[in-house]
C-alpha atoms as a PDB file:
ATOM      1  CA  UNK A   1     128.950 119.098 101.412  1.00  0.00           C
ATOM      2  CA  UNK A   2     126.461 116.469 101.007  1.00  0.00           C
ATOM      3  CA  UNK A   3     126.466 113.260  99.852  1.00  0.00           C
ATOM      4  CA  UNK A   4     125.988 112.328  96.209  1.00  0.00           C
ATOM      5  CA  UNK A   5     123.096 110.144  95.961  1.00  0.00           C
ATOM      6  CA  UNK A   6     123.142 106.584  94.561  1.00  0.00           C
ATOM      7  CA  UNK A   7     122.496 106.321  91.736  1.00  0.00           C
ATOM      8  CA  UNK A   8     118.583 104.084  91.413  1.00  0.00           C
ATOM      9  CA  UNK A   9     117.976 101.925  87.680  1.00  0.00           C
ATOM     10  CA  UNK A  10     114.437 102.764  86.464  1.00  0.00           C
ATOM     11  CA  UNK A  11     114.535  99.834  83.782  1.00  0.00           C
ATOM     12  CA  UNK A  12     117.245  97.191  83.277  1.00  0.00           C
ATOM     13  CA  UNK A  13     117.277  94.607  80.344  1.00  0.00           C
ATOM     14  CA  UNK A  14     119.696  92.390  78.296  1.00  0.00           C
ATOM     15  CA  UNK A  15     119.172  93.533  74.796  1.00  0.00           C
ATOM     16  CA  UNK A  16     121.383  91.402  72.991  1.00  0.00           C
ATOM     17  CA  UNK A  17     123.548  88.522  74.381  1.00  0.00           C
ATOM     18  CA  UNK A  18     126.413  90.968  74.516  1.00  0.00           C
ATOM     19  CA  UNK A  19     125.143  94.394  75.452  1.00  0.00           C
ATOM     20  CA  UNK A  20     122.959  95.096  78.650  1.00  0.00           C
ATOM     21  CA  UNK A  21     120.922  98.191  78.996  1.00  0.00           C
ATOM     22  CA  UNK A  22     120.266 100.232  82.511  1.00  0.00           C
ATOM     23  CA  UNK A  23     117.686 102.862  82.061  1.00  0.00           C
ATOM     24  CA  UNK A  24     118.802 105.315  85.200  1.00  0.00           C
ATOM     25  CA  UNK A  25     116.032 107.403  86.924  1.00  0.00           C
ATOM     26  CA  UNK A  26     117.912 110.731  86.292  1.00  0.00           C
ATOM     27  CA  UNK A  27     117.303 109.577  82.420  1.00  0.00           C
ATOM     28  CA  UNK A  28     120.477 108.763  81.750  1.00  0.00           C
ATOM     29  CA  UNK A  29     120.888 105.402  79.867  1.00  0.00           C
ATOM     30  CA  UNK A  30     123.766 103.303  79.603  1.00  0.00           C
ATOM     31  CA  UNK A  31     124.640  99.986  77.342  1.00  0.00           C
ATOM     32  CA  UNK A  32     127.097  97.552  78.694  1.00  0.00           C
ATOM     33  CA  UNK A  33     129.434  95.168  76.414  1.00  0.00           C
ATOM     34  CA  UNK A  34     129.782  92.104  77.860  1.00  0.00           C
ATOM     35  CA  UNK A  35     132.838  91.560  77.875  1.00  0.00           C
ATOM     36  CA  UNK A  36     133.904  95.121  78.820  1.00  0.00           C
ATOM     37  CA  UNK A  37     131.783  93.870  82.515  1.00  0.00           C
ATOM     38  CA  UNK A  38     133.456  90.881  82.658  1.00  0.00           C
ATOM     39  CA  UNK A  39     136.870  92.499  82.511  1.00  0.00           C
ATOM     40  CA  UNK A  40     135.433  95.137  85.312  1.00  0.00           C
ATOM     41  CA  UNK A  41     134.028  92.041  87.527  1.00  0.00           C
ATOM     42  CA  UNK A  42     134.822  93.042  91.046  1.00  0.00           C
ATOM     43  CA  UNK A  43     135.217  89.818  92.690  1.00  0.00           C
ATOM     44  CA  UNK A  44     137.984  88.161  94.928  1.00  0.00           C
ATOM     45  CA  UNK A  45     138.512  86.244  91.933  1.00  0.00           C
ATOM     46  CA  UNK A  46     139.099  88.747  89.495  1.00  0.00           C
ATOM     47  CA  UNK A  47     140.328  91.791  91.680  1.00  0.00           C
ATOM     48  CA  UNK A  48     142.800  92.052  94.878  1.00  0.00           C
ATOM     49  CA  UNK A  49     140.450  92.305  97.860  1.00  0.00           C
ATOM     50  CA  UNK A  50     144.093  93.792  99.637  1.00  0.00           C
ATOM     51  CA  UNK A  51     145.508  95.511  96.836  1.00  0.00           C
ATOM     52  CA  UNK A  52     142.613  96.730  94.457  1.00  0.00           C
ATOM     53  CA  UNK A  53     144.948  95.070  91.551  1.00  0.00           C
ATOM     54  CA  UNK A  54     143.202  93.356  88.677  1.00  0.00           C
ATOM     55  CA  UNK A  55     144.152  89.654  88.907  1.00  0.00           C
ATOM     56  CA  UNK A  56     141.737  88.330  85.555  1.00  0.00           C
ATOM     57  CA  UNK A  57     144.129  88.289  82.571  1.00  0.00           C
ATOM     58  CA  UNK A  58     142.015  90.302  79.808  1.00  0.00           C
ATOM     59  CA  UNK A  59     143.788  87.630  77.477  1.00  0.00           C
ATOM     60  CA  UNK A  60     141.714  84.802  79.112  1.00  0.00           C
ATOM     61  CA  UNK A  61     138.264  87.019  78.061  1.00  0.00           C
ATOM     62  CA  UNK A  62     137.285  85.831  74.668  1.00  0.00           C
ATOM     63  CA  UNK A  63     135.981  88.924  72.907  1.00  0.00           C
ATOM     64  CA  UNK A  64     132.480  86.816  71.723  1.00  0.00           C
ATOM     65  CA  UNK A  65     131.581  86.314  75.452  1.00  0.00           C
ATOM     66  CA  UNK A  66     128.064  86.292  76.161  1.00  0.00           C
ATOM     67  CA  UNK A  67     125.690  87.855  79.072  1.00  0.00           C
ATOM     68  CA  UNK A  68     122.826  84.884  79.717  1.00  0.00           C
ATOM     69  CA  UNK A  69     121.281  87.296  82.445  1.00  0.00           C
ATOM     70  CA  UNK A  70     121.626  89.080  85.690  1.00  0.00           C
ATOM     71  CA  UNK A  71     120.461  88.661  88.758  1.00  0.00           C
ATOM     72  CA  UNK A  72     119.283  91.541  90.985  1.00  0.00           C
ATOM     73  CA  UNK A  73     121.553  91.727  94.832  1.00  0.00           C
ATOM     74  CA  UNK A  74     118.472  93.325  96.813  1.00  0.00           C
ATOM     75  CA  UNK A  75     118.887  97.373  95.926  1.00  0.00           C
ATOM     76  CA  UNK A  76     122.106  96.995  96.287  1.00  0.00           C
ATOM     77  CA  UNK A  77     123.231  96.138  92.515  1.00  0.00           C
ATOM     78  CA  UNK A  78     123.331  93.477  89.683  1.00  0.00           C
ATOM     79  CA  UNK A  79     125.499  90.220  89.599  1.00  0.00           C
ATOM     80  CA  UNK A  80     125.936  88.955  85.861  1.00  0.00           C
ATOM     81  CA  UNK A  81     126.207  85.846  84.310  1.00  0.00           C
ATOM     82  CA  UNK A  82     128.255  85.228  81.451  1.00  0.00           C
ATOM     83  CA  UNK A  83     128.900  82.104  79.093  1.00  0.00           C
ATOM     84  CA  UNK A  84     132.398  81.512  80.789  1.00  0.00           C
ATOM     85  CA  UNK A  85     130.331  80.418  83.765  1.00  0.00           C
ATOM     86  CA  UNK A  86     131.527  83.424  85.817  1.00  0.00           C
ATOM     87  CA  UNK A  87     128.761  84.698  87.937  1.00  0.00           C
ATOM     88  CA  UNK A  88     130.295  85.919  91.435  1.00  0.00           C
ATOM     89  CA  UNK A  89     130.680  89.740  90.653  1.00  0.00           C
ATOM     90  CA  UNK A  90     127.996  91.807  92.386  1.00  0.00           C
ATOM     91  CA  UNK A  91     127.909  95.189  90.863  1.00  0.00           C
ATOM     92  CA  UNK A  92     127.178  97.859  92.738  1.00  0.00           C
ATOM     93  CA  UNK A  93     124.910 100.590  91.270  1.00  0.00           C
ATOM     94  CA  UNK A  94     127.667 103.391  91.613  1.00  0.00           C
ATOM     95  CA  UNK A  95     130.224 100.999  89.687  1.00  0.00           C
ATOM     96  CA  UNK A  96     127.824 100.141  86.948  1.00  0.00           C
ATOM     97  CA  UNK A  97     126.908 103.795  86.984  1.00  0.00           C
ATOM     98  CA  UNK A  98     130.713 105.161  86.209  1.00  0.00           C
ATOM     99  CA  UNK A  99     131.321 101.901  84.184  1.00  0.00           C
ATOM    100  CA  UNK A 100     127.973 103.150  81.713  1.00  0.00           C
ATOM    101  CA  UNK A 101     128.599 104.167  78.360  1.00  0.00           C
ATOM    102  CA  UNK A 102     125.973 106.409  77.051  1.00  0.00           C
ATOM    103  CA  UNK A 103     123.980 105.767  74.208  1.00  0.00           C
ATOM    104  CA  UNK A 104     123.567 108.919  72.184  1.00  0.00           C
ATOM    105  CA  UNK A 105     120.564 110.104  71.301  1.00  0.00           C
ATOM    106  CA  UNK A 106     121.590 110.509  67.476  1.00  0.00           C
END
């Protein structure tokens, strides 16, 4: 069985302060909500590095937070910053990739 292959953005903008858009080569495209990716934030901060458990309180996430950018990690992924001043999260490709939510085509 062979490896699946990362997944590689074509095109990634912020389109609104609280929705980012990655434009995947295999033409998939997915839109982010900000503070859906700031809940998923992978960091020692927010997750176990031991355990895998979340450790950021979804409470504490204000449902108007606001993407100000990201910041490519080589080819590895994105790192986000958001108006809470969080911005330690690197996102891996696969993770944003399974973390996508389509938009439809309607």
């Amino acid at each position: 069985m062979q490896p699946k292959p990362t997944p590689t953005p074509k095109k990634a903008d912020l389109i609104t302060p609280f929705v980012y858009r990655i434009e995947w080569k295999d033409g998939v495209v997915h839109d982010f909500k900000a503070r859906d990716l700031r809940l998923a934030c992978p960091c020692a901060s927010c997750v176990d590095e031991g355990t895998g458990r979340p450790l950021l309180d979804p409470r504490t996430v204000r449902d108007d937070i606001l993407l100000f950018g990201a910041e490519l990690v080589g080819r590895y992924g994105l790192t986000f910053i958001w108006s809470d001043g969080h911005k330690t999260g690197i996102f891996a490709w696969p993770k944003l990739y399974a973390l996508g939510q389509p938009v439809s085509s309607a």
